[in-house]
Protein backbone atom coordinates (compact mmCIF):
# COMPACT_ATOMS: atom_id res chain seq x y z
CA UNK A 1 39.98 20.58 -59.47
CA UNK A 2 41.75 18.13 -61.75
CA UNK A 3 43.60 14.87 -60.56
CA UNK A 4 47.54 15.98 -60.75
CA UNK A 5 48.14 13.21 -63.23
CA UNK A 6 45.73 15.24 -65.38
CA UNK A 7 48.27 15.94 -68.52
CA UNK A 8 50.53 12.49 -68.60
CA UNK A 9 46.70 10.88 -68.50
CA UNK A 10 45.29 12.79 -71.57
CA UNK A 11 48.30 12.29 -73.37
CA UNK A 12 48.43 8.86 -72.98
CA UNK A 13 44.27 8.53 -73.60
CA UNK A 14 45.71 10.53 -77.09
CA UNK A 15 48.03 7.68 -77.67
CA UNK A 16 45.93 4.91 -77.15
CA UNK A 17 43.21 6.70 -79.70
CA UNK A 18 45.53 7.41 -82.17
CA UNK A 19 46.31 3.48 -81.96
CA UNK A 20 43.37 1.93 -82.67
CA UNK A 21 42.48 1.32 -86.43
CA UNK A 22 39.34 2.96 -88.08
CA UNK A 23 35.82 1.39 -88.95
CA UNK A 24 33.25 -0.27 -86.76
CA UNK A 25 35.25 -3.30 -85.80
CA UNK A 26 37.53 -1.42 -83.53
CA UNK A 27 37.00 -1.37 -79.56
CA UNK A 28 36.26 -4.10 -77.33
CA UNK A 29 34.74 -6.55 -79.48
CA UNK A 30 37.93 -6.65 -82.02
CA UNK A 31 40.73 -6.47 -79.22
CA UNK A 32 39.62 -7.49 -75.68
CA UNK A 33 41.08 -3.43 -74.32
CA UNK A 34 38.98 -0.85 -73.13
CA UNK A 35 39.94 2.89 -74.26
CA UNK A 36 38.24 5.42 -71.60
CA UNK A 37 37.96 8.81 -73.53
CA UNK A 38 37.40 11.75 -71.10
CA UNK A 39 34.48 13.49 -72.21
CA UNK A 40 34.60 16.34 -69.15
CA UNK A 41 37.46 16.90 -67.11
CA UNK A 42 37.66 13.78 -65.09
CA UNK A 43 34.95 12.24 -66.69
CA UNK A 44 35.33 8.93 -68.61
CA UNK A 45 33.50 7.39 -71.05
CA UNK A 46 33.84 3.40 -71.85
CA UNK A 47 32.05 3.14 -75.02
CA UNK A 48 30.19 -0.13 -75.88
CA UNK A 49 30.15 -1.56 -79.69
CA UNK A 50 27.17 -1.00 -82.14
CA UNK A 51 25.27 -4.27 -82.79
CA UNK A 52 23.37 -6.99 -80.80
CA UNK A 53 25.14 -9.19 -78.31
CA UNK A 54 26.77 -12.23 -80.17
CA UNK A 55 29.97 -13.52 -80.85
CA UNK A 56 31.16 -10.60 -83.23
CA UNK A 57 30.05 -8.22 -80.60
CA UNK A 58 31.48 -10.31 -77.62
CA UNK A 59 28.29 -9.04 -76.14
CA UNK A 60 29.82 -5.70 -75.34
CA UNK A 61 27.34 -2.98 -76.28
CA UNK A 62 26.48 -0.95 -73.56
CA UNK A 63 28.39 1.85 -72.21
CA UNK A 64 30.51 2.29 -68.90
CA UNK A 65 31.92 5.13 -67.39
CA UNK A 66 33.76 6.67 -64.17
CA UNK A 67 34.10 9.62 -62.52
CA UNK A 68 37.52 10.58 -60.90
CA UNK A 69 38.08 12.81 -57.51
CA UNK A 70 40.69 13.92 -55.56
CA UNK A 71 38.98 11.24 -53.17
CA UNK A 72 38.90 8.15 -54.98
CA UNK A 73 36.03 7.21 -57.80
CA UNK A 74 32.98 6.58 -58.94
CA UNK A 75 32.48 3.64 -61.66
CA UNK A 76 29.49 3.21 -63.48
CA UNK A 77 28.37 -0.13 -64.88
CA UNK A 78 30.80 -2.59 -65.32
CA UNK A 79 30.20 -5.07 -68.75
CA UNK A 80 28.74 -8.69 -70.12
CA UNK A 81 31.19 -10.49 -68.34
CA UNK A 82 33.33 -11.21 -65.83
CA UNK A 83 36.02 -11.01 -68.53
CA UNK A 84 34.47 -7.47 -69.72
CA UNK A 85 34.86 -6.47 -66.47
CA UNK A 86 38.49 -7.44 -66.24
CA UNK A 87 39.50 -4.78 -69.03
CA UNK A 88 36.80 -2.14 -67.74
CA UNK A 89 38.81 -2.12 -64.35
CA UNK A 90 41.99 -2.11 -65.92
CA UNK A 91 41.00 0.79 -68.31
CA UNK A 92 40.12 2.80 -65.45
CA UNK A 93 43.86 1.75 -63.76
CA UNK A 94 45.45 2.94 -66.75
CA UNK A 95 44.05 6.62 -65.97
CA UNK A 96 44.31 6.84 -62.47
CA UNK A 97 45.89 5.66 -59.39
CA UNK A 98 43.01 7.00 -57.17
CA UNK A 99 40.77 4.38 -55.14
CA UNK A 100 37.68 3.00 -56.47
CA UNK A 101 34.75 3.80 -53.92
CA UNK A 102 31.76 2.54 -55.46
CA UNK A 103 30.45 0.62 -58.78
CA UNK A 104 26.86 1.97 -59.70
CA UNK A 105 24.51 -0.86 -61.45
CA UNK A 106 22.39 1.27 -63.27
CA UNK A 107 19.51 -1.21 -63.95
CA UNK A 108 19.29 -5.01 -64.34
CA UNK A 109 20.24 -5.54 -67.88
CA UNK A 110 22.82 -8.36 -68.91
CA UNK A 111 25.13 -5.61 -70.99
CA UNK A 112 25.68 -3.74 -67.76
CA UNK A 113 26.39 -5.97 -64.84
CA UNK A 114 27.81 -8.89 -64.95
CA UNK A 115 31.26 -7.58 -65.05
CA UNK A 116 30.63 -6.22 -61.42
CA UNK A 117 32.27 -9.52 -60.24
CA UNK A 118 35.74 -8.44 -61.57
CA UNK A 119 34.93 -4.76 -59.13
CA UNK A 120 34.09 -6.77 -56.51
CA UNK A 121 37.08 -9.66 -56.36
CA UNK A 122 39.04 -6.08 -56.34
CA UNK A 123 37.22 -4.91 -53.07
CA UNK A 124 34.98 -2.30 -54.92
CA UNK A 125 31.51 -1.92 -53.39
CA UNK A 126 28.62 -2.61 -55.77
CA UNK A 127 25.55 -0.25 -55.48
CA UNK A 128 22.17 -0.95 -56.98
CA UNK A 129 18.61 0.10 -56.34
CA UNK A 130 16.68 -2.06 -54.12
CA UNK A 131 13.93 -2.70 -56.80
CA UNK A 132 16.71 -3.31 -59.66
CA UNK A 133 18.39 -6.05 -57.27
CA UNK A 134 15.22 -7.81 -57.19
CA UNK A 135 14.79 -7.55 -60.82
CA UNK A 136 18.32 -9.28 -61.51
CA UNK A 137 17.55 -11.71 -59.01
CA UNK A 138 14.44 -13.22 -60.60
CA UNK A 139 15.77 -13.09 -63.49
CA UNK A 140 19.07 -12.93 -64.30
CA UNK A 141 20.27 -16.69 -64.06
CA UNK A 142 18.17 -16.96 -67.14
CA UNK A 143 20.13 -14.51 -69.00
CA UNK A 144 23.35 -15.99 -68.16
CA UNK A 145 22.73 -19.13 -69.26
CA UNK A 146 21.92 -17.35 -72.72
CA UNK A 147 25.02 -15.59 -72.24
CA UNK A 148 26.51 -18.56 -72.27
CA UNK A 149 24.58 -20.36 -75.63
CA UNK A 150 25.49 -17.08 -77.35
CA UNK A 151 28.88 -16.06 -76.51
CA UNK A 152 30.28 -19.40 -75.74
CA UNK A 153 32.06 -20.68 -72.22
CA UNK A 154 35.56 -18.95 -72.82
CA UNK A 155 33.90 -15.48 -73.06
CA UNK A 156 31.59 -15.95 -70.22
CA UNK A 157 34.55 -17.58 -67.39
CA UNK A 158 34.12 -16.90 -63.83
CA UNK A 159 30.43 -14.55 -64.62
CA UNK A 160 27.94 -15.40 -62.48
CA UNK A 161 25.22 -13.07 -61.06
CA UNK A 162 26.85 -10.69 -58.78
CA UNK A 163 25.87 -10.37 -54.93
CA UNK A 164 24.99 -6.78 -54.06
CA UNK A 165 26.65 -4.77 -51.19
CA UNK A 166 25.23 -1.55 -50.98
CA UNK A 167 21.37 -2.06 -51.63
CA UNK A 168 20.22 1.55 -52.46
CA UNK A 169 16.65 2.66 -51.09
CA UNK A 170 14.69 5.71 -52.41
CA UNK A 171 15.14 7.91 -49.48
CA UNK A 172 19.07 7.23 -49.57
CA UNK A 173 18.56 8.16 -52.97
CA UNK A 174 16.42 11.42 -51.63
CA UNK A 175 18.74 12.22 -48.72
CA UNK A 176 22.16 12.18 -50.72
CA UNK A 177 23.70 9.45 -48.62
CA UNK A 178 23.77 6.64 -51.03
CA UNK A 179 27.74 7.30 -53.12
CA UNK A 180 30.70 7.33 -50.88
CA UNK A 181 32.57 10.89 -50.59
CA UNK A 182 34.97 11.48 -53.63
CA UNK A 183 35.84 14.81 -53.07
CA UNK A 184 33.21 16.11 -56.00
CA UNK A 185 29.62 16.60 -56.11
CA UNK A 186 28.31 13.22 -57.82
CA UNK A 187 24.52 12.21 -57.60
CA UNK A 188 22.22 9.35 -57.78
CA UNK A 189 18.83 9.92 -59.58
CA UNK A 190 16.07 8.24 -59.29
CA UNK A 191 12.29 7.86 -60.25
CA UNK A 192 10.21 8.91 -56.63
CA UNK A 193 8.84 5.66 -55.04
CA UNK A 194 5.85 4.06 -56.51
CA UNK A 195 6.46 5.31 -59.98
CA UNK A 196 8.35 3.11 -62.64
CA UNK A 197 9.71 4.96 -65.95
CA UNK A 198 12.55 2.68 -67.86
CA UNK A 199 12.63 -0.12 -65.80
CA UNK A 200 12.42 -0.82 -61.89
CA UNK A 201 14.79 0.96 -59.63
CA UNK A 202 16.75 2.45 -62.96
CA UNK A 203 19.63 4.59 -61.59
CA UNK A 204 21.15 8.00 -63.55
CA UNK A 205 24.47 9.16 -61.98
CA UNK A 206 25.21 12.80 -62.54
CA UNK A 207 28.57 14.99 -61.90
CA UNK A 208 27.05 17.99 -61.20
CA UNK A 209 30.38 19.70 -61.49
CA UNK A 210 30.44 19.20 -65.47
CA UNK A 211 26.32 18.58 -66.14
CA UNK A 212 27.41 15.27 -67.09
CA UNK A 213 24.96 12.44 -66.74
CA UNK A 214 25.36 8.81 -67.23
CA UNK A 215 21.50 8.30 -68.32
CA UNK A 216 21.54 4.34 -67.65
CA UNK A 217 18.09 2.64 -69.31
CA UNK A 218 16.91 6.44 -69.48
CA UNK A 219 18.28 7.73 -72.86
CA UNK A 220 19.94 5.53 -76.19
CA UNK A 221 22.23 7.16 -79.04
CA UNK A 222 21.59 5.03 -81.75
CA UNK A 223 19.51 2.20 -80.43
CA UNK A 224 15.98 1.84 -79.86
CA UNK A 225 14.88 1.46 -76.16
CA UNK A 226 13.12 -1.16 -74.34
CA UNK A 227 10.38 -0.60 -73.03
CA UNK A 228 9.64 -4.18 -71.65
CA UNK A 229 9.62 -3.31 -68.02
CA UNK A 230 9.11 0.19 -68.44
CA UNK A 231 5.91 2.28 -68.36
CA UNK A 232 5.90 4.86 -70.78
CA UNK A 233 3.47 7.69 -68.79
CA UNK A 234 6.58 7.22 -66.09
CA UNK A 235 9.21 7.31 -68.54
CA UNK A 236 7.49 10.91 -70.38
CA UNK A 237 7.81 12.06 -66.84
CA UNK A 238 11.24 11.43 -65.88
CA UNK A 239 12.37 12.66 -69.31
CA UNK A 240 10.70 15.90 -68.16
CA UNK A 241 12.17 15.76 -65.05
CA UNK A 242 16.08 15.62 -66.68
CA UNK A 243 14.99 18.90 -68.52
CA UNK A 244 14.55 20.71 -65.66
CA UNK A 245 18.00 19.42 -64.81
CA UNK A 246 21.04 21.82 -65.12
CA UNK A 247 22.63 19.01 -67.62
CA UNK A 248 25.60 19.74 -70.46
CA UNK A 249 25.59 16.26 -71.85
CA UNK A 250 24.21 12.43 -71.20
CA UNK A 251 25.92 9.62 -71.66
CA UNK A 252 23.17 7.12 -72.77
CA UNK A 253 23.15 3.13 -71.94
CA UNK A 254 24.01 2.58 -75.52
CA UNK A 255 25.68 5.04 -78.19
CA UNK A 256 27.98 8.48 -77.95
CA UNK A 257 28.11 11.27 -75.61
CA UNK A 258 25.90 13.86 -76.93
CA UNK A 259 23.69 17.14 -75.87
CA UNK A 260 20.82 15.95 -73.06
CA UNK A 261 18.62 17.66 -74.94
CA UNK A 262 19.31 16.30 -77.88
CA UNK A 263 19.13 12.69 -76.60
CA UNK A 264 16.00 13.32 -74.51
CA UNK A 265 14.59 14.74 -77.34
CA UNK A 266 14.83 11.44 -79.40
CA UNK A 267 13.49 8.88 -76.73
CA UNK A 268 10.61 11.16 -76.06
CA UNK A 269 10.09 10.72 -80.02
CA UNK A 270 10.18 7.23 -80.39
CA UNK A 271 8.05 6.75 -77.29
CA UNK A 272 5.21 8.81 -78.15
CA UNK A 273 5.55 7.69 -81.88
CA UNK A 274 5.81 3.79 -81.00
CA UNK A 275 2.43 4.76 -78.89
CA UNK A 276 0.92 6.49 -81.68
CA UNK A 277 1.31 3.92 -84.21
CA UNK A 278 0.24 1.05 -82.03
CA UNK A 279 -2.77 2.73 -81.09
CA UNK A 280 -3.98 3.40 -84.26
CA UNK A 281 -2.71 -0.32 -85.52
CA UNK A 282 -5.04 -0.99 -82.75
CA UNK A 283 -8.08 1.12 -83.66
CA UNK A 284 -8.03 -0.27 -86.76
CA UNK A 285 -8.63 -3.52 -85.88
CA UNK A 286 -4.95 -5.11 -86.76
CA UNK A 287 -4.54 -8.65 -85.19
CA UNK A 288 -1.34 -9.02 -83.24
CA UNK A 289 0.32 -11.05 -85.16
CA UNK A 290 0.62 -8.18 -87.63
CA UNK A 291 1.89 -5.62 -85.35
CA UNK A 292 5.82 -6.45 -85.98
CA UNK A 293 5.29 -5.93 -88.92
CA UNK A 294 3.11 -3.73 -89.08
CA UNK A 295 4.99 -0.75 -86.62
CA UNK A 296 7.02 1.16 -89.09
CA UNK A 297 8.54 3.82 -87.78
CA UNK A 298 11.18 5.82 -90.58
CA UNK A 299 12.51 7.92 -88.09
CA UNK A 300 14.24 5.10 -86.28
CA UNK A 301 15.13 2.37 -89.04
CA UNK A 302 18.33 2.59 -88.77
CA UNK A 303 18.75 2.50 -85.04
CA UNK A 304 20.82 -0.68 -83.87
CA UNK A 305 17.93 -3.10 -82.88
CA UNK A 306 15.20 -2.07 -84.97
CA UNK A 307 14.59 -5.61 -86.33
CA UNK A 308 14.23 -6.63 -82.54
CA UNK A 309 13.75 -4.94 -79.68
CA UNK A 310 11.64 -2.13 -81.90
CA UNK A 311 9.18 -5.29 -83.18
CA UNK A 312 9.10 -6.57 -79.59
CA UNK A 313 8.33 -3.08 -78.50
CA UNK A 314 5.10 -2.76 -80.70
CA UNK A 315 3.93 -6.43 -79.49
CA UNK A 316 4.23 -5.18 -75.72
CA UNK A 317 2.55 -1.90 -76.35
CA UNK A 318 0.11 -3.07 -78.47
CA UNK A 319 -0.82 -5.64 -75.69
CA UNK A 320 -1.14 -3.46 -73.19
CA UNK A 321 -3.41 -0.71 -75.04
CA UNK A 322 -5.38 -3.79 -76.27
CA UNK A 323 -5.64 -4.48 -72.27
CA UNK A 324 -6.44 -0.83 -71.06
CA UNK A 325 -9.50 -0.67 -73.56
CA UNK A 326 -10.85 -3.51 -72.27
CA UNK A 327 -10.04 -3.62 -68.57
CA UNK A 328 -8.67 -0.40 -67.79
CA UNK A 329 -4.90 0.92 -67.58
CA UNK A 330 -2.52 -1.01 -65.67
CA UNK A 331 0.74 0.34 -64.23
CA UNK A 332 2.47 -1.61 -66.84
């Protein structure tokens, strides 16, 4: 049932699009506001910018999102920064009064969490996966300190690596118990224990009222996916998994809202394609420091990140296929 602010919000969501000025500049990274755009009824996407994270960008390319109840809501990563998460809570303010009961980290990646410190100095509970937590926590000082070199001090104020309140485990996951009531159905998915897919302890949140998942590291729009900590047998699976899913749309980690299908449907390609051509770089005795260049894949040149994380992605895959042959498969 929608929120009785339902109208006044869409029409002022109308306003604020009708505002902004066309062309790829416009969003975040031009103006410092958020714009949520409902994309099912009470469902809000926070769109992050095309490009890699730098100084045009402010950083702010991966998406955000929240889910609104007649019992409070649901907010789903949170930004670069501390500043980023600033606007992303006051975006979500702007549409509704209601409490927020929970932030969901998705996974331990720079574009998506370090705004939870502006949800938590409001009194909103952060909840990540046990195994993500420890991911962030080994390594996450690192990337703010090249947060910092990249975006400059200004941009990064107050971010720091955020403490974690509500530490999900897999059978909280399994059980239903992990998200707060909001008055809706809204679930946390993730991989069963022991099996990595995108990275470790990657979260999806789905509103099973509209078939509306926000994918986290699962599925990109646009943008090629990294598979550093991932392992692409688990990955295949989960993707199989969110088929079987009764799901109306994804919103990815990076890109537009868009068909599940549709965006499982292109991961699955690049995957099996990045695995294809590495493997035959490999059978053909290519040296590694040909690979880069060497992994051309048509299909995907003009996905944001091609010239990096795509030519990173061959280099890890080629590494470990050069590593299975000659000591067997690893889980990575």
């Amino acid at each position: 049932m929608p929120a009785p602010d339902t109208d006044a919000r869409r029409r002022r969501l109308l306003l604020g699009l009708a505002a902004l000025p066309l062309g790829c500049a416009t969003g975040p990274a031009a103006t410092g506001d958020e714009v949520a755009r409902e994309v099912a009824d009470g469902v809000f996407l926070l769109p992050g910018v095309r490009g890699e994270i730098g100084p045009d960008t402010r950083g702010r390319i991966g998406n955000a999102g929240f889910i609104v109840g007649p019992g409070g809501v649901i907010a789903i990563d949170s930004g670069t920064s501390h500043r980023h998460g600033l606007a992303r809570l006051a975006a979500i303010r702007r549409v509704t009064a209601q409490p927020l009961r929970a932030l969901v980290l998705t996974q331990a990646r720079q574009e998506f969490l370090f705004g939870a410190t502006a949800f938590q100095a409001a009194g909103v509970p952060v909840v990540m996966h046990r195994d993500a937590m420890r991911l962030m926590t080994g390594r996450c000082e690192g990337c703010l300190k090249t947060l910092h070199q990249l975006l400059g001090a200004g941009e990064m104020a107050d971010t720091r690596v955020p403490q974690i309140e509500r530490v999900v485990t897999d059978a909280e996951v399994d059980a239903g118990t992990a998200l707060p009531d909001i008055g809706r159905p809204v679930r946390l998915l993730a991989p069963p224990p022991g099996r990595l897919a995108a990275s470790p302890g990657h979260l999806a949140v789905l509103d099973t009222r509209t078939g509306t998942l926000f994918a986290g590291a699962l599925l990109d729009a646009g943008t090629i996916p990294d598979v550093q900590d991932a392992d692409l047998a688990g990955w295949h699976a989960a993707l199989a998994e969110l088929r079987a899913l009764p799901l109306r749309q994804a919103i990815p980690g990076h890109g537009p809202a868009a068909p599940a299908t549709t965006l499982i449907d292109r991961v699955e390609r690049y995957l099996t394609q990045l695995a294809q051509r590495t493997a035959a770089l490999l059978a053909a005795g290519v040296p590694l420091s040909e690979v880069a260049d060497a992994t051309e894949l048509p299909d995907f040149a003009g996905d944001d990140h091609y010239d990096t994380t795509h030519r990173r992605n061959a280099s890890i895959v080629f590494l470990r296929q050069e590593r299975a042959l000659m000591l067997g498969p690893t889980p990575h």
